[in-house]
PDB file of N, CA and C in Angstrom:
ATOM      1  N   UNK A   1     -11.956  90.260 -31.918  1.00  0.00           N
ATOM      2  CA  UNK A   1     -11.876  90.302 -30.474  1.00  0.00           C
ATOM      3  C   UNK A   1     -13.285  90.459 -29.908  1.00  0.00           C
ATOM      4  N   UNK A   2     -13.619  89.733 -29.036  1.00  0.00           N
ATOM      5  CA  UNK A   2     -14.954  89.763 -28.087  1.00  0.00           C
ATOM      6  C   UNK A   2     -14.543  89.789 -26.937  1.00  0.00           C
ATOM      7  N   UNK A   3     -14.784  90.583 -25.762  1.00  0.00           N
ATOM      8  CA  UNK A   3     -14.752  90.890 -24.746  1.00  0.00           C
ATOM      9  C   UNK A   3     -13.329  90.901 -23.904  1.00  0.00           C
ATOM     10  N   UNK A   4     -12.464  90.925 -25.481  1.00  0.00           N
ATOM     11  CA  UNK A   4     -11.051  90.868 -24.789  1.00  0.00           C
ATOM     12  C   UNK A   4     -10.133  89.828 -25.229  1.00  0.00           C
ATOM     13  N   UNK A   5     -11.294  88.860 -26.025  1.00  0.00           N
ATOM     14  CA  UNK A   5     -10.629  87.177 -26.213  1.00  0.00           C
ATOM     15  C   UNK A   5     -10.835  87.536 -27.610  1.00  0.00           C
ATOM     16  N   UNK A   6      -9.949  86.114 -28.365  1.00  0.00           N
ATOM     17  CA  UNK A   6      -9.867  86.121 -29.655  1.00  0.00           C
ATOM     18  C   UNK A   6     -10.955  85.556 -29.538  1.00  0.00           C
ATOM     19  N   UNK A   7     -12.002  85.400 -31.047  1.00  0.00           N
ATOM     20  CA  UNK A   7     -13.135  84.815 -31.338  1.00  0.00           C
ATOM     21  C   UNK A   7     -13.192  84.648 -32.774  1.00  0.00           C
ATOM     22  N   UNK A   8     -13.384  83.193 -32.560  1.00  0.00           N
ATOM     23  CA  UNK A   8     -12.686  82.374 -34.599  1.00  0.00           C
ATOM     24  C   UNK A   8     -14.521  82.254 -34.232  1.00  0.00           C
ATOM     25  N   UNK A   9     -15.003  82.850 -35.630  1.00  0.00           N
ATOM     26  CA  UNK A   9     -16.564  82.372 -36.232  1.00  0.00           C
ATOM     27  C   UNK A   9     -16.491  80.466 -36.395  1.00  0.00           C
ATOM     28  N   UNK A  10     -17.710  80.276 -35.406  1.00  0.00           N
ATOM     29  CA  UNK A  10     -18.175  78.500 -35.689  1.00  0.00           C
ATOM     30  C   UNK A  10     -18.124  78.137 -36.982  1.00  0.00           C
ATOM     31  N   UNK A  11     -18.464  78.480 -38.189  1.00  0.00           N
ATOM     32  CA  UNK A  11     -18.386  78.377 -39.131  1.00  0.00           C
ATOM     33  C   UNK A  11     -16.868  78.091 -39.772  1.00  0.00           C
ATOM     34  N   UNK A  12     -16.386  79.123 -39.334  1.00  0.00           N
ATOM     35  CA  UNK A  12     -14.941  79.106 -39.800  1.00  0.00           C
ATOM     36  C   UNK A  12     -14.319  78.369 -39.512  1.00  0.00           C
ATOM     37  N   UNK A  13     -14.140  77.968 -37.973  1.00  0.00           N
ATOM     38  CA  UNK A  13     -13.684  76.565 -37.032  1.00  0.00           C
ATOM     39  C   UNK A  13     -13.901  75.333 -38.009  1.00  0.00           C
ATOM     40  N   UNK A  14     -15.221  75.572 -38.324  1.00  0.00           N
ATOM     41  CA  UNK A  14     -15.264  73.927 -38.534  1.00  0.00           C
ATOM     42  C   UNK A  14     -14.943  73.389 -40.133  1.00  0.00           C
ATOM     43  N   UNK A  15     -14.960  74.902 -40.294  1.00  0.00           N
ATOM     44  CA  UNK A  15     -14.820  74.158 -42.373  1.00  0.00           C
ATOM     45  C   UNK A  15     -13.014  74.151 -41.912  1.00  0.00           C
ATOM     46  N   UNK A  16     -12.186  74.732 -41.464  1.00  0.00           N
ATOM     47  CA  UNK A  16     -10.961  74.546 -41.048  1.00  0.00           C
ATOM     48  C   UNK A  16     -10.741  73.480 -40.401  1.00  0.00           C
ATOM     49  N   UNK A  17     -11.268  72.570 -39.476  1.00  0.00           N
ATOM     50  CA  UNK A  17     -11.073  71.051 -39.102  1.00  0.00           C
ATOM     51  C   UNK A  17     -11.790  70.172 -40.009  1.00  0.00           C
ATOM     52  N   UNK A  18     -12.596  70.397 -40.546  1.00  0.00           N
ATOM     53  CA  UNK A  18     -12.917  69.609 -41.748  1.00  0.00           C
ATOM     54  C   UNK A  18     -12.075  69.602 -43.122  1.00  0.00           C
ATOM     55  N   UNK A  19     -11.344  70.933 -43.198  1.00  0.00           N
ATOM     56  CA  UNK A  19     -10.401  70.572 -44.085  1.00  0.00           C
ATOM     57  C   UNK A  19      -9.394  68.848 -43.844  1.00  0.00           C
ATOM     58  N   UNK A  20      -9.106  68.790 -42.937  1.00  0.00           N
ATOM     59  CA  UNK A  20      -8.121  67.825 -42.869  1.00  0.00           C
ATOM     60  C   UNK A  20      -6.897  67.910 -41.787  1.00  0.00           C
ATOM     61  N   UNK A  21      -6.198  69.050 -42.619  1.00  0.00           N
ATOM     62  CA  UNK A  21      -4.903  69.617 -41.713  1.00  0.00           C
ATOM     63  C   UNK A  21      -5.139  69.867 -40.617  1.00  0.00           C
ATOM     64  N   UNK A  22      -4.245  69.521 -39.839  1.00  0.00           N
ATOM     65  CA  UNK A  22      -4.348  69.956 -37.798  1.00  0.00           C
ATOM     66  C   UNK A  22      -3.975  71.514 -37.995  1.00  0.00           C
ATOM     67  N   UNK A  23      -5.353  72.241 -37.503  1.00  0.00           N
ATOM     68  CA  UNK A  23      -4.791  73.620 -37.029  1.00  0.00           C
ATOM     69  C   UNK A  23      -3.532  73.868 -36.000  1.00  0.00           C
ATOM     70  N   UNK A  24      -3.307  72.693 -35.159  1.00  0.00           N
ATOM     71  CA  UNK A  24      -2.431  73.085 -34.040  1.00  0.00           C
ATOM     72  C   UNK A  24      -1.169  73.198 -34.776  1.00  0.00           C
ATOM     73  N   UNK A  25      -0.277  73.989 -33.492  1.00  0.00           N
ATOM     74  CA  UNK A  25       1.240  73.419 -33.793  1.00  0.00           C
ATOM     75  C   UNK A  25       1.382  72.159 -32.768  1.00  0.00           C
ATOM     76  N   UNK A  26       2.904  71.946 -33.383  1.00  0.00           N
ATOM     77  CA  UNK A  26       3.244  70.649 -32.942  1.00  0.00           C
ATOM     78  C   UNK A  26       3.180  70.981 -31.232  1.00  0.00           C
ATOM     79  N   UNK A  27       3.629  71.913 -30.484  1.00  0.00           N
ATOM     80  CA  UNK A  27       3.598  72.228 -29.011  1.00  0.00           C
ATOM     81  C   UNK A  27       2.340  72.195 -28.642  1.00  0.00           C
ATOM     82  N   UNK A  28       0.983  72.583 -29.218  1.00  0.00           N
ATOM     83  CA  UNK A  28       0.192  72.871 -28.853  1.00  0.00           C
ATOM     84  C   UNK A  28      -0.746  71.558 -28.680  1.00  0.00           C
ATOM     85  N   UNK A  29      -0.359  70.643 -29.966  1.00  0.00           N
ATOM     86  CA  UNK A  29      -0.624  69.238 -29.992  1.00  0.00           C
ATOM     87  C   UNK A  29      -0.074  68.277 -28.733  1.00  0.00           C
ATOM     88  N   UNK A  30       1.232  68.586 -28.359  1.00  0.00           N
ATOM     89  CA  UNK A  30       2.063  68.021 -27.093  1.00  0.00           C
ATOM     90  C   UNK A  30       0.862  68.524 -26.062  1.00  0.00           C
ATOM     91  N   UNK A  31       0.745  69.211 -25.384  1.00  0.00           N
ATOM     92  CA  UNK A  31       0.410  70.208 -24.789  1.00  0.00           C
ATOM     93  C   UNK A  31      -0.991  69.624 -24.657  1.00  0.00           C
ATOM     94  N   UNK A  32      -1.946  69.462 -25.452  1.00  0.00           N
ATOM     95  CA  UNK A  32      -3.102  68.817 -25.442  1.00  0.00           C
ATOM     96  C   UNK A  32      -3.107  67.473 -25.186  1.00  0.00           C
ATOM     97  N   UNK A  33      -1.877  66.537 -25.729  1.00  0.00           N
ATOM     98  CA  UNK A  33      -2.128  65.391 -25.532  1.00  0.00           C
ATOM     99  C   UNK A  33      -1.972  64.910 -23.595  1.00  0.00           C
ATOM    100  N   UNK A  34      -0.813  65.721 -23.350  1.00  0.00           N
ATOM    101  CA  UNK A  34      -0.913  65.851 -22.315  1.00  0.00           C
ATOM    102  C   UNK A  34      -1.854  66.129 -20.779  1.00  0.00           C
ATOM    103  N   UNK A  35      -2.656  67.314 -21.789  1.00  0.00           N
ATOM    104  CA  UNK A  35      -3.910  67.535 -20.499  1.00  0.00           C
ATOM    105  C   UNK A  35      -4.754  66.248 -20.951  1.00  0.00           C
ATOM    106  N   UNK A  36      -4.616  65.141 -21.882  1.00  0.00           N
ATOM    107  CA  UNK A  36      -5.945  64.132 -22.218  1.00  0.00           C
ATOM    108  C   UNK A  36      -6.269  63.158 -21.280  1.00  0.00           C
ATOM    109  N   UNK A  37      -5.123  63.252 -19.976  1.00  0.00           N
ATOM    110  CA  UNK A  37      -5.971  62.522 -19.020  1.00  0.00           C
ATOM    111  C   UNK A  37      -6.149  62.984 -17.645  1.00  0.00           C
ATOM    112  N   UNK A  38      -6.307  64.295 -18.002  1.00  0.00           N
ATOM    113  CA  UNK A  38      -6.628  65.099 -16.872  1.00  0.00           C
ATOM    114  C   UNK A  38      -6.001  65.814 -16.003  1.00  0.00           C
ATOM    115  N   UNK A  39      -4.687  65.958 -16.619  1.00  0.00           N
ATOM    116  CA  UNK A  39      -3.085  66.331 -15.580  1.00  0.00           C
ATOM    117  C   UNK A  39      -3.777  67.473 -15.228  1.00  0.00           C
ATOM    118  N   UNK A  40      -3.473  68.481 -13.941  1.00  0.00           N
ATOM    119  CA  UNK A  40      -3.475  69.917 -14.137  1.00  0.00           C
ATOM    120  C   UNK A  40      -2.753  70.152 -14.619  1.00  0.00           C
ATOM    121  N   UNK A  41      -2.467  71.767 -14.451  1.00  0.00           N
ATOM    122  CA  UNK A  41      -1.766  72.519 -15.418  1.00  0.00           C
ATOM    123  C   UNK A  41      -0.269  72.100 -14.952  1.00  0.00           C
ATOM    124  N   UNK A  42      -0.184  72.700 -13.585  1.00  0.00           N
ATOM    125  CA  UNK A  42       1.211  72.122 -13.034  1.00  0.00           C
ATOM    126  C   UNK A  42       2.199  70.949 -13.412  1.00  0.00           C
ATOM    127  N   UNK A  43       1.425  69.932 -13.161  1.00  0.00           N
ATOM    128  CA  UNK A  43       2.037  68.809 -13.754  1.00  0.00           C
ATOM    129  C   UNK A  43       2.200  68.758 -15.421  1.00  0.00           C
ATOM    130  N   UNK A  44       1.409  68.713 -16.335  1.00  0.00           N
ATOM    131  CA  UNK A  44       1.602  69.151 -17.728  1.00  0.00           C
ATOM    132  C   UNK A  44       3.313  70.262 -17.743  1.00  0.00           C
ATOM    133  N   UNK A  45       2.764  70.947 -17.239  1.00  0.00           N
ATOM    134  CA  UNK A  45       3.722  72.072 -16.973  1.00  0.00           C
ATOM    135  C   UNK A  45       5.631  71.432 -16.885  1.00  0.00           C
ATOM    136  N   UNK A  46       5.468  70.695 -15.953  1.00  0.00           N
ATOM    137  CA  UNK A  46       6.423  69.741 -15.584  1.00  0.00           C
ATOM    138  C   UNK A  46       7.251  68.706 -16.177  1.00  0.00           C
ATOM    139  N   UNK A  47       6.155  67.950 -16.909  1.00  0.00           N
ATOM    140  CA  UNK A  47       6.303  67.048 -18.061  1.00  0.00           C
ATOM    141  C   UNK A  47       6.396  67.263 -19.213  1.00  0.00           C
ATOM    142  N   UNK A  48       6.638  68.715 -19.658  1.00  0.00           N
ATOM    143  CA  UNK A  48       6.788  68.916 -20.456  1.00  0.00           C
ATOM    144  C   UNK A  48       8.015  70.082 -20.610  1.00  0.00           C
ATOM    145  N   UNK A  49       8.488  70.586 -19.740  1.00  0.00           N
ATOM    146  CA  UNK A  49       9.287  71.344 -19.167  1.00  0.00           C
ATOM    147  C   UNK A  49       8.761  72.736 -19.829  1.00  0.00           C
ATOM    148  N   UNK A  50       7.738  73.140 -19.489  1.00  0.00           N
ATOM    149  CA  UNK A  50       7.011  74.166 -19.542  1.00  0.00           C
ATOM    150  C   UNK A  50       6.877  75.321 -18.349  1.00  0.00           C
ATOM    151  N   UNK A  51       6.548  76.072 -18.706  1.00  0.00           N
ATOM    152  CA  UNK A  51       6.007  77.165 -17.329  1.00  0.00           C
ATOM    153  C   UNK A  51       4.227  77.317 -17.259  1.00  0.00           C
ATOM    154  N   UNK A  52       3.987  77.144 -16.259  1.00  0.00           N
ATOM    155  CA  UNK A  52       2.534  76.504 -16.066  1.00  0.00           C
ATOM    156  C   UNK A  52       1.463  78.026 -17.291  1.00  0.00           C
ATOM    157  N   UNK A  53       2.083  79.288 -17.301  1.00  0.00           N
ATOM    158  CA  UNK A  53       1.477  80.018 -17.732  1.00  0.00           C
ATOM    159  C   UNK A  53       1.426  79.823 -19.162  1.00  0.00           C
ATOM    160  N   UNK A  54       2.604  79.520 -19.780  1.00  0.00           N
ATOM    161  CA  UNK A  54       3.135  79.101 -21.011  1.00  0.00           C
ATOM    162  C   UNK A  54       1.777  77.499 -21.700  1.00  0.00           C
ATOM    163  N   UNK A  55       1.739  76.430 -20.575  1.00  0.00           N
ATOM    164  CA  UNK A  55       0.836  75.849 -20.708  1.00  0.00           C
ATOM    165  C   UNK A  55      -0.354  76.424 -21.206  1.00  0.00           C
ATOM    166  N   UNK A  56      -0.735  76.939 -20.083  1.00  0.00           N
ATOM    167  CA  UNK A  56      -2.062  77.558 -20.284  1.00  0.00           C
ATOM    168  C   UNK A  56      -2.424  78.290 -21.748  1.00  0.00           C
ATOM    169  N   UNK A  57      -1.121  79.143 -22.274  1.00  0.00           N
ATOM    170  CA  UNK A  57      -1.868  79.783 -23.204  1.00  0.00           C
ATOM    171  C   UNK A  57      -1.538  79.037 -24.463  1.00  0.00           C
ATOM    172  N   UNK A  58      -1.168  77.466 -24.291  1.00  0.00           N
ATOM    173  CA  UNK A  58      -0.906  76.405 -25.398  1.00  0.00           C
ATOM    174  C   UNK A  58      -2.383  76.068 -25.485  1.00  0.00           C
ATOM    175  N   UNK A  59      -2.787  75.668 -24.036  1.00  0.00           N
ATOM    176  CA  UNK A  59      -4.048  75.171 -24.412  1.00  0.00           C
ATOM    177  C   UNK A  59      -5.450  75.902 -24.985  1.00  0.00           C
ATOM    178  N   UNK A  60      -5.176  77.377 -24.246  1.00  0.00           N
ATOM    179  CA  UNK A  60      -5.742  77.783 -24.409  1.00  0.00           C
ATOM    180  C   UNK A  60      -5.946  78.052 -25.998  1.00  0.00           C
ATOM    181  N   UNK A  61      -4.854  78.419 -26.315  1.00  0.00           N
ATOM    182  CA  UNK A  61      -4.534  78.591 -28.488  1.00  0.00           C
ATOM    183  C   UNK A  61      -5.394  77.026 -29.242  1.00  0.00           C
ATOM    184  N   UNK A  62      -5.190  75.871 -28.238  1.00  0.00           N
ATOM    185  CA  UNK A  62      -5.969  74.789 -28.633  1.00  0.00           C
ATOM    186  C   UNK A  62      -7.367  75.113 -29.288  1.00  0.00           C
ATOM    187  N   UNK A  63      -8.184  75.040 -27.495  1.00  0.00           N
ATOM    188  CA  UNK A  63      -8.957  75.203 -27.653  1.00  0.00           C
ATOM    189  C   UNK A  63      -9.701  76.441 -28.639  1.00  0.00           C
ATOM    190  N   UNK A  64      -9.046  77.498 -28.712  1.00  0.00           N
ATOM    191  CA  UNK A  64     -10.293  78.382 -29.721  1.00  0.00           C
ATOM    192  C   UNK A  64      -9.643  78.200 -30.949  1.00  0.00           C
ATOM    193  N   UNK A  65      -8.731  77.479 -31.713  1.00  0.00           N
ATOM    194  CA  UNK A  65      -8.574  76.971 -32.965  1.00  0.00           C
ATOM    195  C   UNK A  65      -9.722  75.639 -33.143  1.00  0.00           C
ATOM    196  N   UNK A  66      -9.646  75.533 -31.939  1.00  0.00           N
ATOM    197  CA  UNK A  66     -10.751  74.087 -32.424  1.00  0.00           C
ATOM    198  C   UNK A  66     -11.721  74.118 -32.451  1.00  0.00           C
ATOM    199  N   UNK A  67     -12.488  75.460 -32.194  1.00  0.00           N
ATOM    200  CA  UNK A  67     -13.504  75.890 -31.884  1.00  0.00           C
ATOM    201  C   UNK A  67     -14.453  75.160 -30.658  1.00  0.00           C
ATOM    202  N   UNK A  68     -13.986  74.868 -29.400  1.00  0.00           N
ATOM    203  CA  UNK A  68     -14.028  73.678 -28.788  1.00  0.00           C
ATOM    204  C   UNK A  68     -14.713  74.726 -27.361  1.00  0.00           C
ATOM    205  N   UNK A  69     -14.843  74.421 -26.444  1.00  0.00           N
ATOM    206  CA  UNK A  69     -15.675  75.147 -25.057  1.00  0.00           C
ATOM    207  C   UNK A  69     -14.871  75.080 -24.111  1.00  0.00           C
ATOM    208  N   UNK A  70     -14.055  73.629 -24.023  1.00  0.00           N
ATOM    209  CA  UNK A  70     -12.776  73.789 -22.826  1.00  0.00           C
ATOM    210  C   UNK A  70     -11.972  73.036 -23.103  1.00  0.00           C
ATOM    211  N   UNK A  71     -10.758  72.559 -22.808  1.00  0.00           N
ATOM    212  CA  UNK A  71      -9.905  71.843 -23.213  1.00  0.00           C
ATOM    213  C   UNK A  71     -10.085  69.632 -22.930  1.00  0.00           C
ATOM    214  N   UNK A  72     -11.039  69.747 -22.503  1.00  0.00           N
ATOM    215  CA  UNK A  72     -11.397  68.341 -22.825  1.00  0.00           C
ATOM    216  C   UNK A  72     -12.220  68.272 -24.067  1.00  0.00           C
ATOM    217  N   UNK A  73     -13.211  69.158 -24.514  1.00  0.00           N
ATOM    218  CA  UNK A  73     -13.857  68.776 -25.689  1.00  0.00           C
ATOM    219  C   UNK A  73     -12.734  68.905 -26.770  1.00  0.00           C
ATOM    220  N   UNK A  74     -11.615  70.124 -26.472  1.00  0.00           N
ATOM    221  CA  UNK A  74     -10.803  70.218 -27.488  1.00  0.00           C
ATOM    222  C   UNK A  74     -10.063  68.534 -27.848  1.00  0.00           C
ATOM    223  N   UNK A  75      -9.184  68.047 -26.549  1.00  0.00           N
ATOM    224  CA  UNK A  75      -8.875  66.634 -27.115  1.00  0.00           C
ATOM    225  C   UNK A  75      -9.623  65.945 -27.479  1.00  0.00           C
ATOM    226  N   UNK A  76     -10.886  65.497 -27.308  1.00  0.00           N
ATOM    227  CA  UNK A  76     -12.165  64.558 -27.766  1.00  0.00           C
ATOM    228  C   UNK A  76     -11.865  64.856 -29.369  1.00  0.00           C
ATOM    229  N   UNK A  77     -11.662  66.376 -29.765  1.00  0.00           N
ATOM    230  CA  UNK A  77     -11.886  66.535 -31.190  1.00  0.00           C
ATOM    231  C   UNK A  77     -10.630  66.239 -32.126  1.00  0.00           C
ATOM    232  N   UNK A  78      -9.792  67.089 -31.392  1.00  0.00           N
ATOM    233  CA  UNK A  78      -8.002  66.374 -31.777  1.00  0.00           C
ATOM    234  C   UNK A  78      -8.228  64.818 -31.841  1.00  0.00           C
ATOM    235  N   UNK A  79      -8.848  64.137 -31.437  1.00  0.00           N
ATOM    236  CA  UNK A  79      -8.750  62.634 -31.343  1.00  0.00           C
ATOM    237  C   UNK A  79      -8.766  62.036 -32.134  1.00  0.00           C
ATOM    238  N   UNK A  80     -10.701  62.542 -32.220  1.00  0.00           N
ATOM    239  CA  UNK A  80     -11.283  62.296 -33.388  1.00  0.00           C
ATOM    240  C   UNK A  80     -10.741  62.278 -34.429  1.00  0.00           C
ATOM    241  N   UNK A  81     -10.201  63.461 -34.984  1.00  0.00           N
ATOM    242  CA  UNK A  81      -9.312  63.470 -36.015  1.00  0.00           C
ATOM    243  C   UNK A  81      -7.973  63.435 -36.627  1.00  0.00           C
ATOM    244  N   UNK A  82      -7.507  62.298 -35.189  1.00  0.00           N
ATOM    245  CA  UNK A  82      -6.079  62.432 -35.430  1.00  0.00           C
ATOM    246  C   UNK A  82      -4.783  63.196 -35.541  1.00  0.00           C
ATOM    247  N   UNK A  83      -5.259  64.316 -34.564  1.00  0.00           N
ATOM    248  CA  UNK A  83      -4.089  65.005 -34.501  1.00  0.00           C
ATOM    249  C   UNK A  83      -3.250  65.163 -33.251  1.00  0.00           C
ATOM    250  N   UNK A  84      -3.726  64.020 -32.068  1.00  0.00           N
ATOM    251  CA  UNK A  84      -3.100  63.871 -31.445  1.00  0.00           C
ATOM    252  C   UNK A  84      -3.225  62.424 -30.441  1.00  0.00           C
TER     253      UNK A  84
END
């Protein structure tokens, strides 16, 4: 924990996406593919029959498994490697 937030070591992030296997779950993968063209949360939320908070902490679980800065670099990297 750092300042309240979970905090996965860079190191660790990346030998874990370099393994191969998608860290995500399958929701969290939905969930990302979804914000990949920019939906807000609301709408994601919607289309997926989610609760916008519920969203949020999908993406949010995204992003610091992916070791990523915000949830667009996170899909750029999911992409990259095919996991969504």
């Amino acid at each position: 924990m750092h300042a309240g937030h979970r905090y996965i070591d860079p190191e660790l992030a990346a030998d874990a996406i370099s393994a191969g296997d998608s860290p995500l779950t399958a929701r969290e993968a939905e969930v990302l593919e979804l914000a990949a063209d920019g939906a807000p949360v609301a709408e994601i939320a919607e289309r997926a029959s989610l609760s916008p908070g519920t969203v949020r902490n999908y993406l949010s679980s995204a992003v610091t498994k992916l070791g990523a800065e915000n949830r667009h670099t996170a899909v750029r990297l999911a992409r990259e490697r095919g996991w969504v």
